[in-house]
N, C-alpha and C. Protein backbone atom coordinates (compact mmCIF):
# COMPACT_ATOMS: atom_id res chain seq x y z
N UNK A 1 16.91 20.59 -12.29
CA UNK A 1 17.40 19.65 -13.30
C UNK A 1 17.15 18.21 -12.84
N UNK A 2 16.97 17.13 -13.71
CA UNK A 2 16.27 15.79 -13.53
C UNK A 2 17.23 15.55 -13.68
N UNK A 3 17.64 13.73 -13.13
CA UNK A 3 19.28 13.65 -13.85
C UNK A 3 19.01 12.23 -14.87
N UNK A 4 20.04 12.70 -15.07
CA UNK A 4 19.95 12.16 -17.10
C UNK A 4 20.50 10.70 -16.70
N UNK A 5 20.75 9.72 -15.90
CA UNK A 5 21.25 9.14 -15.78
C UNK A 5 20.51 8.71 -14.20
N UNK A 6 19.64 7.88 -14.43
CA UNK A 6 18.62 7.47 -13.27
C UNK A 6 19.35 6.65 -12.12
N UNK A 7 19.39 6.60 -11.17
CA UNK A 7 19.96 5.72 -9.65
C UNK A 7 18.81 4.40 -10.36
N UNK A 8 19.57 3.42 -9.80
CA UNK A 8 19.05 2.07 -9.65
C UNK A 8 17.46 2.33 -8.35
N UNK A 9 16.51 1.85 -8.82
CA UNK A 9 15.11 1.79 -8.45
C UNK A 9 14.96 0.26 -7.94
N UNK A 10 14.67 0.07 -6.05
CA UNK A 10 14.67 -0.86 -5.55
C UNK A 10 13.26 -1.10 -5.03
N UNK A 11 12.37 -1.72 -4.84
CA UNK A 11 11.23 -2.15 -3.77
C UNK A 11 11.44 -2.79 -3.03
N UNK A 12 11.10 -2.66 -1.90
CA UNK A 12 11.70 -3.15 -0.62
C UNK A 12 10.43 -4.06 -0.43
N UNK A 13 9.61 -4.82 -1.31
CA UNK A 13 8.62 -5.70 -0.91
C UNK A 13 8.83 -7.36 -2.11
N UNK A 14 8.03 -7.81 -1.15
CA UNK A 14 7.74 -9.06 -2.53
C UNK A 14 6.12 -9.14 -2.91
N UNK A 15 5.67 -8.26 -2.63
CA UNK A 15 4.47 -7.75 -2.79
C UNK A 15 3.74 -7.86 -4.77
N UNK A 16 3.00 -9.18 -5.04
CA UNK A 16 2.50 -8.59 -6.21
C UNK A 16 1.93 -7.75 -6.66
N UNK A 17 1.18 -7.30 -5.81
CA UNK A 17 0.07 -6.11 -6.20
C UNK A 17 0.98 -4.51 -6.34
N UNK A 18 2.33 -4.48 -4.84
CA UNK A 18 3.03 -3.88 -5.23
C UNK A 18 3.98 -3.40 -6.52
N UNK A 19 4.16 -4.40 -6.64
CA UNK A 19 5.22 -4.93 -7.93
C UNK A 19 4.46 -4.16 -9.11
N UNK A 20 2.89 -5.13 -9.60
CA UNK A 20 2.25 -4.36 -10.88
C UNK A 20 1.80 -3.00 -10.37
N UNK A 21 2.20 -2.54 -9.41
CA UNK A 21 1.51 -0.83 -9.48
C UNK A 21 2.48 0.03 -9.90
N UNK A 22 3.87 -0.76 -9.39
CA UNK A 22 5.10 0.00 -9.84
C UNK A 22 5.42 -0.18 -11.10
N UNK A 23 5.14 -1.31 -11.56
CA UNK A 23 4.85 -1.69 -13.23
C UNK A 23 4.21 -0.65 -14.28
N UNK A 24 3.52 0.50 -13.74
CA UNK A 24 2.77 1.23 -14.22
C UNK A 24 3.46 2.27 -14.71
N UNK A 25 4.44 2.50 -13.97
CA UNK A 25 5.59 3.71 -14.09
C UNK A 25 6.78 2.97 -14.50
N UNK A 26 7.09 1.95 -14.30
CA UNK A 26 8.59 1.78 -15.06
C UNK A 26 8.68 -0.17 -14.69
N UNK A 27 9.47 -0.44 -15.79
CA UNK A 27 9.72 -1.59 -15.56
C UNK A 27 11.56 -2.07 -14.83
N UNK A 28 11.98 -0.77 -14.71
CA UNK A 28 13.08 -0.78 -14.58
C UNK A 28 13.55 -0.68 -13.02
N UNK A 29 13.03 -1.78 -12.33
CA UNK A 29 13.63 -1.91 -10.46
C UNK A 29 13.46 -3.19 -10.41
N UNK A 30 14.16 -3.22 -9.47
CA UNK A 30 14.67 -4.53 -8.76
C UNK A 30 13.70 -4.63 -7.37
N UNK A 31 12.55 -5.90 -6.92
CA UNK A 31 12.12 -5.93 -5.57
C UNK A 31 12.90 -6.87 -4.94
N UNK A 32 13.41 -6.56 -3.40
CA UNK A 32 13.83 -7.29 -2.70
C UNK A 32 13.14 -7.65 -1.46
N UNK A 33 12.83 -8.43 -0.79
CA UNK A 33 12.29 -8.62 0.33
C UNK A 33 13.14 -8.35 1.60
N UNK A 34 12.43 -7.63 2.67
CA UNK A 34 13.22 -6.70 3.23
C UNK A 34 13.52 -7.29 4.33
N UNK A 35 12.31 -8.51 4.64
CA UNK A 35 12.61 -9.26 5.83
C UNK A 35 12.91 -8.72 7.63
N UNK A 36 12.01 -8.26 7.28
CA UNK A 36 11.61 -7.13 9.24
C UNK A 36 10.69 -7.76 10.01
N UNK A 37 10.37 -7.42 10.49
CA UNK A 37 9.28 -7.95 12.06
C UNK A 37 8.27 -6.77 12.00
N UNK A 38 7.14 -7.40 11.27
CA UNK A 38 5.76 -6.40 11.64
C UNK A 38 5.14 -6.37 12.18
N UNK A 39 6.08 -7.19 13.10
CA UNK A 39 4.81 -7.08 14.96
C UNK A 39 4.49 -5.28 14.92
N UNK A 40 3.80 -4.90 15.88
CA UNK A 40 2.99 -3.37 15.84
C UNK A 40 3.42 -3.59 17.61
N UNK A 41 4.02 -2.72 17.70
CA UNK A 41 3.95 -2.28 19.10
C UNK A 41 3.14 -1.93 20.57
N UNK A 42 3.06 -2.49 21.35
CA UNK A 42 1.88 -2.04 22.35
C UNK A 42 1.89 -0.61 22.28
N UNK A 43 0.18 -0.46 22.21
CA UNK A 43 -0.05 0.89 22.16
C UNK A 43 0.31 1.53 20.83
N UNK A 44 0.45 1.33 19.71
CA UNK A 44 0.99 2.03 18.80
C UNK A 44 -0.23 2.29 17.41
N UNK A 45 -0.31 3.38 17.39
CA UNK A 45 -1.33 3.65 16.10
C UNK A 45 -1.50 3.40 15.38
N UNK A 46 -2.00 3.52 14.63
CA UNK A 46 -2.14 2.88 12.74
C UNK A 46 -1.52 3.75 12.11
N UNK A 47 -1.30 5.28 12.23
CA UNK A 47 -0.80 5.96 11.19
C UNK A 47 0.81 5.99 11.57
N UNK A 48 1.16 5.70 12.91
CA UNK A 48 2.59 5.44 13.18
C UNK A 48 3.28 3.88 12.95
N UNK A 49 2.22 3.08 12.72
CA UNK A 49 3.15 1.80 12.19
C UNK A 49 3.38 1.81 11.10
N UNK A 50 2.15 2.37 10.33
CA UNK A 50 2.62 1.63 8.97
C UNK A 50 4.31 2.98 8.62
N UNK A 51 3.81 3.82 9.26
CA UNK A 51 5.40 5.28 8.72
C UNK A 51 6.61 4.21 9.34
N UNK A 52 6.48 3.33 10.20
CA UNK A 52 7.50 2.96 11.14
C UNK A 52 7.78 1.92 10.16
N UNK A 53 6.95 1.01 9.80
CA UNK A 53 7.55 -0.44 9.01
C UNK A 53 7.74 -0.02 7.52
N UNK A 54 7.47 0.93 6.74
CA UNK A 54 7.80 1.76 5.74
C UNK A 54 9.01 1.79 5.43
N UNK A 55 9.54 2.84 6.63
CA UNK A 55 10.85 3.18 6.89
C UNK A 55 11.99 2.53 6.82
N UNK A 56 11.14 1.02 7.90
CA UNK A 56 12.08 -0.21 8.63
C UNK A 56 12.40 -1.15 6.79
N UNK A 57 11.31 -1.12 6.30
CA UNK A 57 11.64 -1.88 5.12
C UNK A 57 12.75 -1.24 4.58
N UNK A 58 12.34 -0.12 3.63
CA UNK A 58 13.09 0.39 2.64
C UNK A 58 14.84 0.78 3.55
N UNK A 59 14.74 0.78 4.98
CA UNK A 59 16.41 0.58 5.60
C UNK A 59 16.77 -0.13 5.19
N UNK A 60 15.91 -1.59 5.49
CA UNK A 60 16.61 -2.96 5.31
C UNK A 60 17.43 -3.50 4.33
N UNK A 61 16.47 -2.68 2.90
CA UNK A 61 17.45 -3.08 1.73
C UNK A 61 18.54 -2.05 1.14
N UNK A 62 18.34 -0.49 1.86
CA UNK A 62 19.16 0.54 1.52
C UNK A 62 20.09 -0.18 2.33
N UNK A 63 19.80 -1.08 3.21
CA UNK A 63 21.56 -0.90 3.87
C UNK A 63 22.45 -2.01 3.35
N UNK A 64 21.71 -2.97 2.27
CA UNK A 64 22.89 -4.01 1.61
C UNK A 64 23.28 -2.99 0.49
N UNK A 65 23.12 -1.55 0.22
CA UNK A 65 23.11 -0.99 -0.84
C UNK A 65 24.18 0.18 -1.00
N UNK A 66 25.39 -0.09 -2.19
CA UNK A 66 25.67 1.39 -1.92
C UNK A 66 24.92 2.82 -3.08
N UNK A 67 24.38 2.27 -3.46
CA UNK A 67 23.56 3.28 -4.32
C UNK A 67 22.40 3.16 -4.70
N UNK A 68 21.35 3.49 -5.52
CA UNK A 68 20.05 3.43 -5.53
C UNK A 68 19.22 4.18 -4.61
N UNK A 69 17.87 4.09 -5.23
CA UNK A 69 16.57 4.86 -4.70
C UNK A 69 15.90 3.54 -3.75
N UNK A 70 15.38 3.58 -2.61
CA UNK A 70 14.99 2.12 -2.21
C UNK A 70 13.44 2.79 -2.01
N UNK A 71 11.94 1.77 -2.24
CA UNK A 71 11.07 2.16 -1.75
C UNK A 71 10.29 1.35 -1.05
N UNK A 72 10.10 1.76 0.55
CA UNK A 72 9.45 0.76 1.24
C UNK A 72 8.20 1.34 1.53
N UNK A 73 7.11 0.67 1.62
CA UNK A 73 5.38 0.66 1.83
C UNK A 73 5.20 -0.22 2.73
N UNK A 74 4.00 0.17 3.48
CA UNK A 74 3.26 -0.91 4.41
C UNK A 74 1.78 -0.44 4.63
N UNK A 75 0.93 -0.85 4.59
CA UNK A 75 -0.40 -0.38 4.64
C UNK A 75 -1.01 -1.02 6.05
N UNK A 76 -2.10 -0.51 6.62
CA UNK A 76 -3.11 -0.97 7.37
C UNK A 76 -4.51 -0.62 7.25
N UNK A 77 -5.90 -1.11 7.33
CA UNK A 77 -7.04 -1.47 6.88
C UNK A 77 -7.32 -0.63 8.62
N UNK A 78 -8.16 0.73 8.70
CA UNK A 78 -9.01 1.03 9.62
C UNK A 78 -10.43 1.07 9.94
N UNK A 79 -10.77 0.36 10.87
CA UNK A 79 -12.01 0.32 11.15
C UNK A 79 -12.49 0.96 12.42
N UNK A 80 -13.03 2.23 12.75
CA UNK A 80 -13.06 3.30 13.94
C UNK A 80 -12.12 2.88 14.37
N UNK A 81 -11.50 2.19 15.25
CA UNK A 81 -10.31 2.26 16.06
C UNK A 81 -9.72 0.85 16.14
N UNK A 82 -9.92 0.41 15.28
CA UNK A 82 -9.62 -1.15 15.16
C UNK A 82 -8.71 -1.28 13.81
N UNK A 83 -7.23 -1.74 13.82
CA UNK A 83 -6.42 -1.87 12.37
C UNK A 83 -7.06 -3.75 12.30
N UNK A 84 -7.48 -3.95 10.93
CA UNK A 84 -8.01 -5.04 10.20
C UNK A 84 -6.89 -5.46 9.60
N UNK A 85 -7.20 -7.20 10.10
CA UNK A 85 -6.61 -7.83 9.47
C UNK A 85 -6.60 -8.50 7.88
N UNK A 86 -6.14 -9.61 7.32
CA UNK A 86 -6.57 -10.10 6.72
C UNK A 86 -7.65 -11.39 6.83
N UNK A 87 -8.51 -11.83 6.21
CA UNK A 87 -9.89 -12.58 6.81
C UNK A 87 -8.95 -13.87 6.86
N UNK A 88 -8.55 -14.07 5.69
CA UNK A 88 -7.95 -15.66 5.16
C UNK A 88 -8.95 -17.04 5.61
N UNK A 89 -10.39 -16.91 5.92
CA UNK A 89 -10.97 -17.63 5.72
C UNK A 89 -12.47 -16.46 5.05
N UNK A 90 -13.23 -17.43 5.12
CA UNK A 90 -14.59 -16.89 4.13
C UNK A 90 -15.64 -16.49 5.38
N UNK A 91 -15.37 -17.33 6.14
CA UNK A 91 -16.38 -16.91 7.30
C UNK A 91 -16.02 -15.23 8.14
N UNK A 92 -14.52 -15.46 8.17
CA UNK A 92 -14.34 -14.13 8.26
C UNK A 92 -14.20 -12.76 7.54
N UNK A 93 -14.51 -13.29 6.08
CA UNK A 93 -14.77 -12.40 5.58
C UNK A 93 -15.86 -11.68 5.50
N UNK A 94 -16.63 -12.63 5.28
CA UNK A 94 -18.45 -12.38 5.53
C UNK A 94 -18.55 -11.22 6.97
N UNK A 95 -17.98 -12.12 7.85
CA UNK A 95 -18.03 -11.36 9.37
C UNK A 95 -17.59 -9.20 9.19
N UNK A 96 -16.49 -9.99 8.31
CA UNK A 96 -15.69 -8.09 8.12
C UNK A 96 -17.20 -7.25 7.02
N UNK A 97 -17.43 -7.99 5.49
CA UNK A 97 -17.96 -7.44 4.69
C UNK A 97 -19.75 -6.82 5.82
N UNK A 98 -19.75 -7.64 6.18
CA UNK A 98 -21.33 -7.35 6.86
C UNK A 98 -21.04 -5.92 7.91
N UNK A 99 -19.84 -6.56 8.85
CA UNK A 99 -19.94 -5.41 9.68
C UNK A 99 -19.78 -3.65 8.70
N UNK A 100 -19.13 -4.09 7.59
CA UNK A 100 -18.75 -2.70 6.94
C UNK A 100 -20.15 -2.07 6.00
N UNK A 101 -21.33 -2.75 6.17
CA UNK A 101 -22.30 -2.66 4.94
C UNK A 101 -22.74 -1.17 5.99
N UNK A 102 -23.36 -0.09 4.56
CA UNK A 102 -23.31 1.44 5.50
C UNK A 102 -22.26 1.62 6.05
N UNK A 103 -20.71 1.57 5.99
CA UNK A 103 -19.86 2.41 6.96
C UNK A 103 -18.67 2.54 5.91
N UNK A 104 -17.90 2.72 6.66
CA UNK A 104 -16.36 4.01 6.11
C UNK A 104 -15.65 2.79 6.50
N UNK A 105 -14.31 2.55 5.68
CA UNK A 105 -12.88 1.90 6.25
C UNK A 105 -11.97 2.93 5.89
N UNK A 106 -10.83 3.32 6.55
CA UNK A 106 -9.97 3.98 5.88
C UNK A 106 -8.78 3.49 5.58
N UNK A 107 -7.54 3.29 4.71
CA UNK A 107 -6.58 2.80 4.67
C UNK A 107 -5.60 3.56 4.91
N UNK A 108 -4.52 3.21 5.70
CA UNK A 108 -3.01 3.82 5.84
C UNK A 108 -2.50 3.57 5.25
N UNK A 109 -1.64 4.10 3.95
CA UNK A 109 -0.59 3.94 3.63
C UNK A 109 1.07 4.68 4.00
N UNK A 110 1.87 3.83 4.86
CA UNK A 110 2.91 4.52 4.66
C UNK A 110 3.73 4.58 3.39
N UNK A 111 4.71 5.31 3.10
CA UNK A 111 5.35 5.39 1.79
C UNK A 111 6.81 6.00 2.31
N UNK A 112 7.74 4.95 2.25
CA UNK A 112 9.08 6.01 2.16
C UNK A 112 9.96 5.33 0.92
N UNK A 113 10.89 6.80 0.84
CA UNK A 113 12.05 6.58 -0.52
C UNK A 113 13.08 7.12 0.45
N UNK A 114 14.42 5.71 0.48
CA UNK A 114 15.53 6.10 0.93
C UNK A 114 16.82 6.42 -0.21
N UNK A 115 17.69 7.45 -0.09
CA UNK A 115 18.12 7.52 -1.02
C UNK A 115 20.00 6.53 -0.72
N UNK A 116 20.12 5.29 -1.25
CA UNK A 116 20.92 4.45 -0.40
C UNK A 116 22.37 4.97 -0.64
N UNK A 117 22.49 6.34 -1.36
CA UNK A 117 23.98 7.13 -1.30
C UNK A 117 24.05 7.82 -0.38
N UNK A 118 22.97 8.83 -0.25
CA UNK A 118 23.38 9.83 0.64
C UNK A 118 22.64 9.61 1.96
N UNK A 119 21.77 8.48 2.19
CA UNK A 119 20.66 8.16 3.60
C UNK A 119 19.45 9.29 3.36
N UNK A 120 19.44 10.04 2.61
CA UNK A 120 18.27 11.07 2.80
C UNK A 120 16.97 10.28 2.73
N UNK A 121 16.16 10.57 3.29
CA UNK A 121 14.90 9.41 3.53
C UNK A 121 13.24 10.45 3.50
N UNK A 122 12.61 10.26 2.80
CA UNK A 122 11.44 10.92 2.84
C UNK A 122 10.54 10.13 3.28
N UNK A 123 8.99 10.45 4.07
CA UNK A 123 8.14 9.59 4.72
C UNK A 123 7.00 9.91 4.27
N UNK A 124 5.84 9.64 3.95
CA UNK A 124 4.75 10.12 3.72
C UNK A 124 3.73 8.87 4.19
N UNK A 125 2.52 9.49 4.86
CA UNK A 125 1.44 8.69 4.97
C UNK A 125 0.24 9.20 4.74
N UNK A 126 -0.07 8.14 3.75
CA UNK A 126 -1.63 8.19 2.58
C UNK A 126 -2.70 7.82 3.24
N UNK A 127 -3.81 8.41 3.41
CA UNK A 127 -5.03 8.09 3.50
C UNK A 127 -6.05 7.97 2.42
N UNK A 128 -6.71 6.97 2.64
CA UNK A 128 -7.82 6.69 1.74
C UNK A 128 -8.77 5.68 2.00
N UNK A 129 -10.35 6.23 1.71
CA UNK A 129 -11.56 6.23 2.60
C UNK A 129 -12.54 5.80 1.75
N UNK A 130 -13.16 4.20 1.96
CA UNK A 130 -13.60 3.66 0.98
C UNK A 130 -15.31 3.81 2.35
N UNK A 131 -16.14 3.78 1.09
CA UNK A 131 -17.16 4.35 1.72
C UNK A 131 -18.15 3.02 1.07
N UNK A 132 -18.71 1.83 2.28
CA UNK A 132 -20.02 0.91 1.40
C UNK A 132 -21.12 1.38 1.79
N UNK A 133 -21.87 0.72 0.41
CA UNK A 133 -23.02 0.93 0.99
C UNK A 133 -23.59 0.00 0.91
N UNK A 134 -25.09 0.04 1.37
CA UNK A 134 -25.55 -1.26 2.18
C UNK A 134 -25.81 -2.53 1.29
N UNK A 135 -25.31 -3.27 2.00
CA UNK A 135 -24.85 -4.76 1.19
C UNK A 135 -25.87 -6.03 1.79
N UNK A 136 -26.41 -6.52 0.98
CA UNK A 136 -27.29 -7.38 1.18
C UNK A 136 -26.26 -8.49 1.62
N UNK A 137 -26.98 -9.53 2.32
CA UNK A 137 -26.39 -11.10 2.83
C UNK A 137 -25.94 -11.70 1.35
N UNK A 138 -26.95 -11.65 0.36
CA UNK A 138 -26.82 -12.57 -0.81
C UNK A 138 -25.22 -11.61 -1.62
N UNK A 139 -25.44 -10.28 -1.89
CA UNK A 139 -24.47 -9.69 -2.72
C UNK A 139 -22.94 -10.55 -1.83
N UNK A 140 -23.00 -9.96 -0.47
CA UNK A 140 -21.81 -10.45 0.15
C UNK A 140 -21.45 -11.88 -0.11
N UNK A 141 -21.92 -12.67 0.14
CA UNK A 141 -21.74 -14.44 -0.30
C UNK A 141 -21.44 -14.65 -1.56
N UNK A 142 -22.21 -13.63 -2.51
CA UNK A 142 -21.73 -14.04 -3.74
C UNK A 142 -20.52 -13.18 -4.40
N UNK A 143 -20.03 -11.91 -3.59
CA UNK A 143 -18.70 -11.44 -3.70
C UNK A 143 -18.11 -12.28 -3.58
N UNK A 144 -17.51 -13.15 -1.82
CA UNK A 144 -16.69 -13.72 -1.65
C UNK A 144 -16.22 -15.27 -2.59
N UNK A 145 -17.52 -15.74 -3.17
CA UNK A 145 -17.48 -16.74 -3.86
C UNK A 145 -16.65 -16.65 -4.66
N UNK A 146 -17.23 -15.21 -5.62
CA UNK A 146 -16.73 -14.95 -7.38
C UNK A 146 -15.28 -14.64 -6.66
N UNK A 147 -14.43 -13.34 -6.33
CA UNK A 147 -13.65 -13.56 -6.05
C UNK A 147 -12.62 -13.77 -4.55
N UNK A 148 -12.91 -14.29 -3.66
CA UNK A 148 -11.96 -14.86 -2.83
C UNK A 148 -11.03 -14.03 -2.38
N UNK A 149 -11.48 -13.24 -1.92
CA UNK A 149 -10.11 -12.01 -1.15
C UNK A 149 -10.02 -12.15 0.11
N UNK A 150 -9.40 -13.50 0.25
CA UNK A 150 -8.86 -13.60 1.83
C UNK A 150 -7.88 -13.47 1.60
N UNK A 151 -6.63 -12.65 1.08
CA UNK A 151 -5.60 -12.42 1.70
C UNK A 151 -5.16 -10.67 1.61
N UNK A 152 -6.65 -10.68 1.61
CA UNK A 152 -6.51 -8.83 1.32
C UNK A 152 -7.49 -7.87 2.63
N UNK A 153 -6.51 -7.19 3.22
CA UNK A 153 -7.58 -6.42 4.47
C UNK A 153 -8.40 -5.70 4.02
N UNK A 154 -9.36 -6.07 4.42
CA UNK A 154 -11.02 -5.35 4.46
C UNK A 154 -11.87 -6.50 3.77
N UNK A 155 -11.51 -7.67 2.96
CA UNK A 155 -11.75 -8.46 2.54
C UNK A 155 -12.43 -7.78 1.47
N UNK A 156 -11.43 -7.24 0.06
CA UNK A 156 -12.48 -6.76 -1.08
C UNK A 156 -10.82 -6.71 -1.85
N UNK A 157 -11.10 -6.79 -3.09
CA UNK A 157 -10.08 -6.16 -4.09
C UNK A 157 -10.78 -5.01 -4.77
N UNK A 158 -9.69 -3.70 -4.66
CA UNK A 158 -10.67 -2.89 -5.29
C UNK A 158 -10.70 -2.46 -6.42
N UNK A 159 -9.63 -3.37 -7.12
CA UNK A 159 -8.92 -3.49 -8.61
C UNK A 159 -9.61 -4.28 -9.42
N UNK A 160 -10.90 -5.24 -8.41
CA UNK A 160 -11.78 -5.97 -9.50
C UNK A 160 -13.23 -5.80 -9.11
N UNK A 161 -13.95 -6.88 -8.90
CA UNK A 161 -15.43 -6.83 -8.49
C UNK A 161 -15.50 -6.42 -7.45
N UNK A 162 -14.31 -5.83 -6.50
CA UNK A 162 -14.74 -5.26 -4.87
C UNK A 162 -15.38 -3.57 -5.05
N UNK A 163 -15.37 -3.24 -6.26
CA UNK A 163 -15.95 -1.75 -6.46
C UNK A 163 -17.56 -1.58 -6.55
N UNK A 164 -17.79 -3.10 -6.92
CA UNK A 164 -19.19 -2.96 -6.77
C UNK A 164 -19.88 -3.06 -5.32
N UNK A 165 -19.59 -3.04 -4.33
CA UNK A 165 -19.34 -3.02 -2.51
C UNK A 165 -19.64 -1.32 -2.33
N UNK A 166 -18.89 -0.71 -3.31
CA UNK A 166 -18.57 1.04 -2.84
C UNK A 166 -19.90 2.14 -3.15
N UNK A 167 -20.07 2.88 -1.72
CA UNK A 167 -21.15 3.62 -3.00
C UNK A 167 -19.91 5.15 -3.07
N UNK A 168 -18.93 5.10 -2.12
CA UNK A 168 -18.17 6.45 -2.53
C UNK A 168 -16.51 6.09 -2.58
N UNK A 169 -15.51 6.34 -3.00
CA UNK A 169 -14.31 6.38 -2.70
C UNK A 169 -13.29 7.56 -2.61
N UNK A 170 -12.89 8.01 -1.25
CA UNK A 170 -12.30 9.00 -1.29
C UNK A 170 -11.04 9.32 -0.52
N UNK A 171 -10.14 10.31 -1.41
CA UNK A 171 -8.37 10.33 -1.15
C UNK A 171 -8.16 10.64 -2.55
N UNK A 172 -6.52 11.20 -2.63
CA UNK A 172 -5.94 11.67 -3.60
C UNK A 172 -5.56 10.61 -4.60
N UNK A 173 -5.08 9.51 -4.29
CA UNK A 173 -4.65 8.28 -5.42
C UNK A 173 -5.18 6.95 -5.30
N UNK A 174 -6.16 6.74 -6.00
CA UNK A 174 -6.55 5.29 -6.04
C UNK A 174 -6.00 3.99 -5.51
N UNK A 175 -4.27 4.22 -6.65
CA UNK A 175 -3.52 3.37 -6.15
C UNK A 175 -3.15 3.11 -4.44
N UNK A 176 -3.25 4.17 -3.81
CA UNK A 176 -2.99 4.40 -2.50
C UNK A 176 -3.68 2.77 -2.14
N UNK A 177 -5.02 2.58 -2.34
CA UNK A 177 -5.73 1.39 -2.06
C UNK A 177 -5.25 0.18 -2.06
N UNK A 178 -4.61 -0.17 -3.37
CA UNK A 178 -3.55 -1.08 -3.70
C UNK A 178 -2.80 -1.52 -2.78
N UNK A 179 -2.01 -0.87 -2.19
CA UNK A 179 -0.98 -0.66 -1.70
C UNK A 179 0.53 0.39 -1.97
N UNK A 180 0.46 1.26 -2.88
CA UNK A 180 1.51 1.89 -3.13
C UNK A 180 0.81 3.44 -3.85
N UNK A 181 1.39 4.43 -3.22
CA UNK A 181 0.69 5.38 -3.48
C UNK A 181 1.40 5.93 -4.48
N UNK A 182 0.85 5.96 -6.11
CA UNK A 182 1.91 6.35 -6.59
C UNK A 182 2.36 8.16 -7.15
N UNK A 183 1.04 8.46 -7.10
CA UNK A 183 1.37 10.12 -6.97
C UNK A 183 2.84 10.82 -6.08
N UNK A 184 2.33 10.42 -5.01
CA UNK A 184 3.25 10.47 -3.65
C UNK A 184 4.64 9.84 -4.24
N UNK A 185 4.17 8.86 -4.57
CA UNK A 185 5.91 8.15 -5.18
C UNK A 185 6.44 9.01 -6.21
N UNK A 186 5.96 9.08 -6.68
CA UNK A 186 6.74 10.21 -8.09
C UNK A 186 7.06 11.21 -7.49
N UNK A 187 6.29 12.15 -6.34
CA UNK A 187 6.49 13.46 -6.03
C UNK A 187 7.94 13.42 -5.02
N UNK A 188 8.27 12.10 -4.57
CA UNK A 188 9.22 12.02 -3.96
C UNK A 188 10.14 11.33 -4.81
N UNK A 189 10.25 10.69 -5.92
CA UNK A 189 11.10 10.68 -6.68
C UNK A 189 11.89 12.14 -7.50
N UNK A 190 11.09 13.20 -7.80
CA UNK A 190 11.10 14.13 -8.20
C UNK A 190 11.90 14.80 -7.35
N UNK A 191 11.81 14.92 -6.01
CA UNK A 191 12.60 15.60 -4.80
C UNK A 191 13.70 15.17 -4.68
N UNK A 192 14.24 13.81 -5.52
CA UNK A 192 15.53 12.87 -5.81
C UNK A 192 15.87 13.49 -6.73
N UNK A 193 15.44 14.52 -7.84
CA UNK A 193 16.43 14.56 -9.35
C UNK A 193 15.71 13.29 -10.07
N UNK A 194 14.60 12.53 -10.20
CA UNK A 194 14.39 11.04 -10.83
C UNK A 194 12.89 11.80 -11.71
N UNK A 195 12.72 11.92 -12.48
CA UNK A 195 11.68 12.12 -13.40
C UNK A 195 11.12 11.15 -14.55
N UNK A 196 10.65 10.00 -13.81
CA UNK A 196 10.18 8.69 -14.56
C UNK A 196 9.67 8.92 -16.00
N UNK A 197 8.61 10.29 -15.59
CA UNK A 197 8.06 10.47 -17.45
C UNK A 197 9.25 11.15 -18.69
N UNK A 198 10.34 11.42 -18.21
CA UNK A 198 11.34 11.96 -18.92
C UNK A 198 12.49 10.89 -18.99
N UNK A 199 12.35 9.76 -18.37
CA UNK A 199 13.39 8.98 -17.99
C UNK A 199 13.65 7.85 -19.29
N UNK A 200 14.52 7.57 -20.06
CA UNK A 200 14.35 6.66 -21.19
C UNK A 200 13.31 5.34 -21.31
């Protein structure tokens, strides 16, 4: 049984891109900024930080909370063994787009839903594997020109002209790319009693 009477729906980001993905499924949550420390730990992986600052978010705001669903995300940009930053200049973007022309990035997404009544907490981490292919000097310069994605890791949006960069994309949810995986989100809303497509 779904319950007829939905828990308050929190995002634990101030994330726009977050925000309109969750926009997709409901207009009905509140984002709060969760305000944590995403330093990454010596020695610590890519698929264990982002589960770790996930977690650390969606605590942060389950714990001003006595009720509600809270959902915290954190992503990281892989490159063989290297987590990518954001370029935030053009030169370094160029630097990232070139090194990636012919190769694989993969993205981490962590994903957790805390439930801020009972603490029950689910974790999931998304992969997804954007595949370029080979990119001329001129295409790259004139990506970064048209649109300007220095504040996005891997330096591409893949919600606009960064698809023309791809010759494959692969993983279970697109959105995963974004930043918020939302398959995964529903399937763990669902494990709450919360059924968004039945929900008023």
């Amino acid at each position: 049984m779904f319950a007829a009477i939905q828990p308050p729906l929190y995002l634990a980001s101030t994330s726009i891109y977050r925000q309109q993905l969750l926009q997709k499924l409901t207009s009905n949550f509140t984002a709060i900024s969760p305000h944590i420390d995403e330093t990454a730990y010596l020695g610590e992986t890519a698929p264990a930080l982002v589960q770790r600052l996930a977690e650390a978010k969606a605590q942060a705001v389950a714990a001003q909370l006595a009720t509600g669903l809270v959902i915290g995300s954190d992503q990281v940009a892989v490159f063989g063994e290297q987590i990518l930053g954001k370029p935030h200049t053009s030169e370094n973007a160029y630097a990232q787009l070139t090194s990636f022309s012919g190769q694989a990035i993969t993205f981490l997404t962590g994903l957790c839903l805390i439930n801020a009544a009972t603490g029950h907490t689910q974790t999931v981490v998304e992969p997804f594997t954007v595949h370029f292919r080979e990119l001329t000097h001129a295409e790259i310069l004139a990506y970064i020109a048209k649109e300007q994605p220095l504040d996005c890791a891997g330096s591409f949006k893949s919600e606009g002209l960064g698809i023309s960069l791809f010759r494959k994309l692969e993983g279970d949810d697109p959105n995963s790319l974004v930043g918020l995986p939302l398959i995964r989100l529903l399937t763990l809303l669902r494990h709450e009693g919360v059924n968004l497509l039945l929900s008023p």
